[in-house]
Protein backbone atom coordinates (compact mmCIF):
# COMPACT_ATOMS: atom_id res chain seq x y z
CA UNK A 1 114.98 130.40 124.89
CA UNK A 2 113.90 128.80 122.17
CA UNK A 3 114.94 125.18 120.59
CA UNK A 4 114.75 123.86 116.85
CA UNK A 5 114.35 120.53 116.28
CA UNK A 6 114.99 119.24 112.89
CA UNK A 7 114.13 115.93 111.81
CA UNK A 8 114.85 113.71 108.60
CA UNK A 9 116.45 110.42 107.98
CA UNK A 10 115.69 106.83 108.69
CA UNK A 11 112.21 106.30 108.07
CA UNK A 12 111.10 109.18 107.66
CA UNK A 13 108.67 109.60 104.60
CA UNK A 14 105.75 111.70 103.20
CA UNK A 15 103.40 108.64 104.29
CA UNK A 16 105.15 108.56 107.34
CA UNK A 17 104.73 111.51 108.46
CA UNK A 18 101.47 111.50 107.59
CA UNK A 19 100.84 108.54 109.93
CA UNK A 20 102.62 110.23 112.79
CA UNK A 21 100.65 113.33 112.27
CA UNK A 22 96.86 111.00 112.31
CA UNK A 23 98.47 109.40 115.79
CA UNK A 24 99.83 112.04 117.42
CA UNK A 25 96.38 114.38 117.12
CA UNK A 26 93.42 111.22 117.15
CA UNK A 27 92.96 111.69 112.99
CA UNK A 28 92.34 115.43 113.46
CA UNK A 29 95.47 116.61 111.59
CA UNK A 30 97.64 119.79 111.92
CA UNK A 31 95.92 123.38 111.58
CA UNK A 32 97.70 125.05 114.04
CA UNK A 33 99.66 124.82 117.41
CA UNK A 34 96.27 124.10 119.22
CA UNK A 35 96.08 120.86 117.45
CA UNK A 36 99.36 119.85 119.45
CA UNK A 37 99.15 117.15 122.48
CA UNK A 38 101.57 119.54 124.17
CA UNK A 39 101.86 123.57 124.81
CA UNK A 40 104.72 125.37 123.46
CA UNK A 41 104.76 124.90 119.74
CA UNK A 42 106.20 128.07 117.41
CA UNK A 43 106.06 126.75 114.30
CA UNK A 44 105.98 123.32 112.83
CA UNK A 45 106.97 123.06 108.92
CA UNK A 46 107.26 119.56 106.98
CA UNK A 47 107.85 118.59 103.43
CA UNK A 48 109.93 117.44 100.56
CA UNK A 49 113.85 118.14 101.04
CA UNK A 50 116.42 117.32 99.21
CA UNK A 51 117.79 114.09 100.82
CA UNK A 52 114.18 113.19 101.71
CA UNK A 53 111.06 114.68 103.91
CA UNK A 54 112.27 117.13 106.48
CA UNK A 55 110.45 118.30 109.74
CA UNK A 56 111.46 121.93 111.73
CA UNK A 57 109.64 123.01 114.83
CA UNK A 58 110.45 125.57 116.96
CA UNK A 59 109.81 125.09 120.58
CA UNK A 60 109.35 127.66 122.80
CA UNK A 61 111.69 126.07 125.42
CA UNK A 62 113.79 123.04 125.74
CA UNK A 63 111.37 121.36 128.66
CA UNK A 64 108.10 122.15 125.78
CA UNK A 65 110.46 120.47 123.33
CA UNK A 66 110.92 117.38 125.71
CA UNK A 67 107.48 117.28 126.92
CA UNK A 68 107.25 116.86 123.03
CA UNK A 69 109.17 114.40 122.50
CA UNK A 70 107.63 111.97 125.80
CA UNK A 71 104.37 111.57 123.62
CA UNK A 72 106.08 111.49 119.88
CA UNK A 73 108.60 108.73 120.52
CA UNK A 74 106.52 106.04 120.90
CA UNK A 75 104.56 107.02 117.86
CA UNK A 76 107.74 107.26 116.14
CA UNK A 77 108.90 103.71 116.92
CA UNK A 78 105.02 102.03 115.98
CA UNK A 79 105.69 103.71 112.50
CA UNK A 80 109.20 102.64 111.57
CA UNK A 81 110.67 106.29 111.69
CA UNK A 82 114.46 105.28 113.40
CA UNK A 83 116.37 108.45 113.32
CA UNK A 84 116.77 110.68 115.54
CA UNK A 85 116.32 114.82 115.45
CA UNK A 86 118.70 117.29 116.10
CA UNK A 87 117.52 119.42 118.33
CA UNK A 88 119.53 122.92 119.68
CA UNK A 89 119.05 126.35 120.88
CA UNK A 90 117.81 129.15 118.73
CA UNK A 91 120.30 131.96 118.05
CA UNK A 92 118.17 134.43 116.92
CA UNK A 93 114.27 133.60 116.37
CA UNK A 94 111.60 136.02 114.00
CA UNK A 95 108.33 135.61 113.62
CA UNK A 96 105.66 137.83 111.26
């Protein structure tokens, strides 16, 4: 099944996103769910929210999701970005 994880708060800004993104994939940016360290990405969207920058994945399972998270929290914590996501179970999940 998949899991959303939704991320915004403490830290996390345009730039640091940004600086995430350059760590997380060795400078080569995010084109597409290849560019991932992990398998199992749906979709990844980021951007301007009200409240402040806002990131939504869709996992395709719970264990891609956590195998996720293993390689972004330390990246997280070198750039400043504190809070935590939410992450939960899809109800229903479309894709074009």
């Amino acid at each position: 099944m998949p899991v959303i994880l939704v991320h915004q708060g403490a830290g996390l800004t345009r730039e640091s996103y940004e600086e995430t993104v350059r760590k997380l994939t060795d400078g080569k940016g995010v084109h597409s769910p290849a560019d991932w360290p992990v398998d199992g990405l749906l979709i990844h969207i980021a951007g301007d929210a009200e409240g402040g920058f806002r990131v939504v994945d869709v996992w395709e399972s719970e264990d891609a999701a956590r195998q996720f998270g293993d390689k972004l929290g330390p990246i997280l914590q070198e750039v400043g970005i504190e809070a935590p996501p939410e992450i939960y179970p899809a109800h229903t999940f479309v894709s074009a």
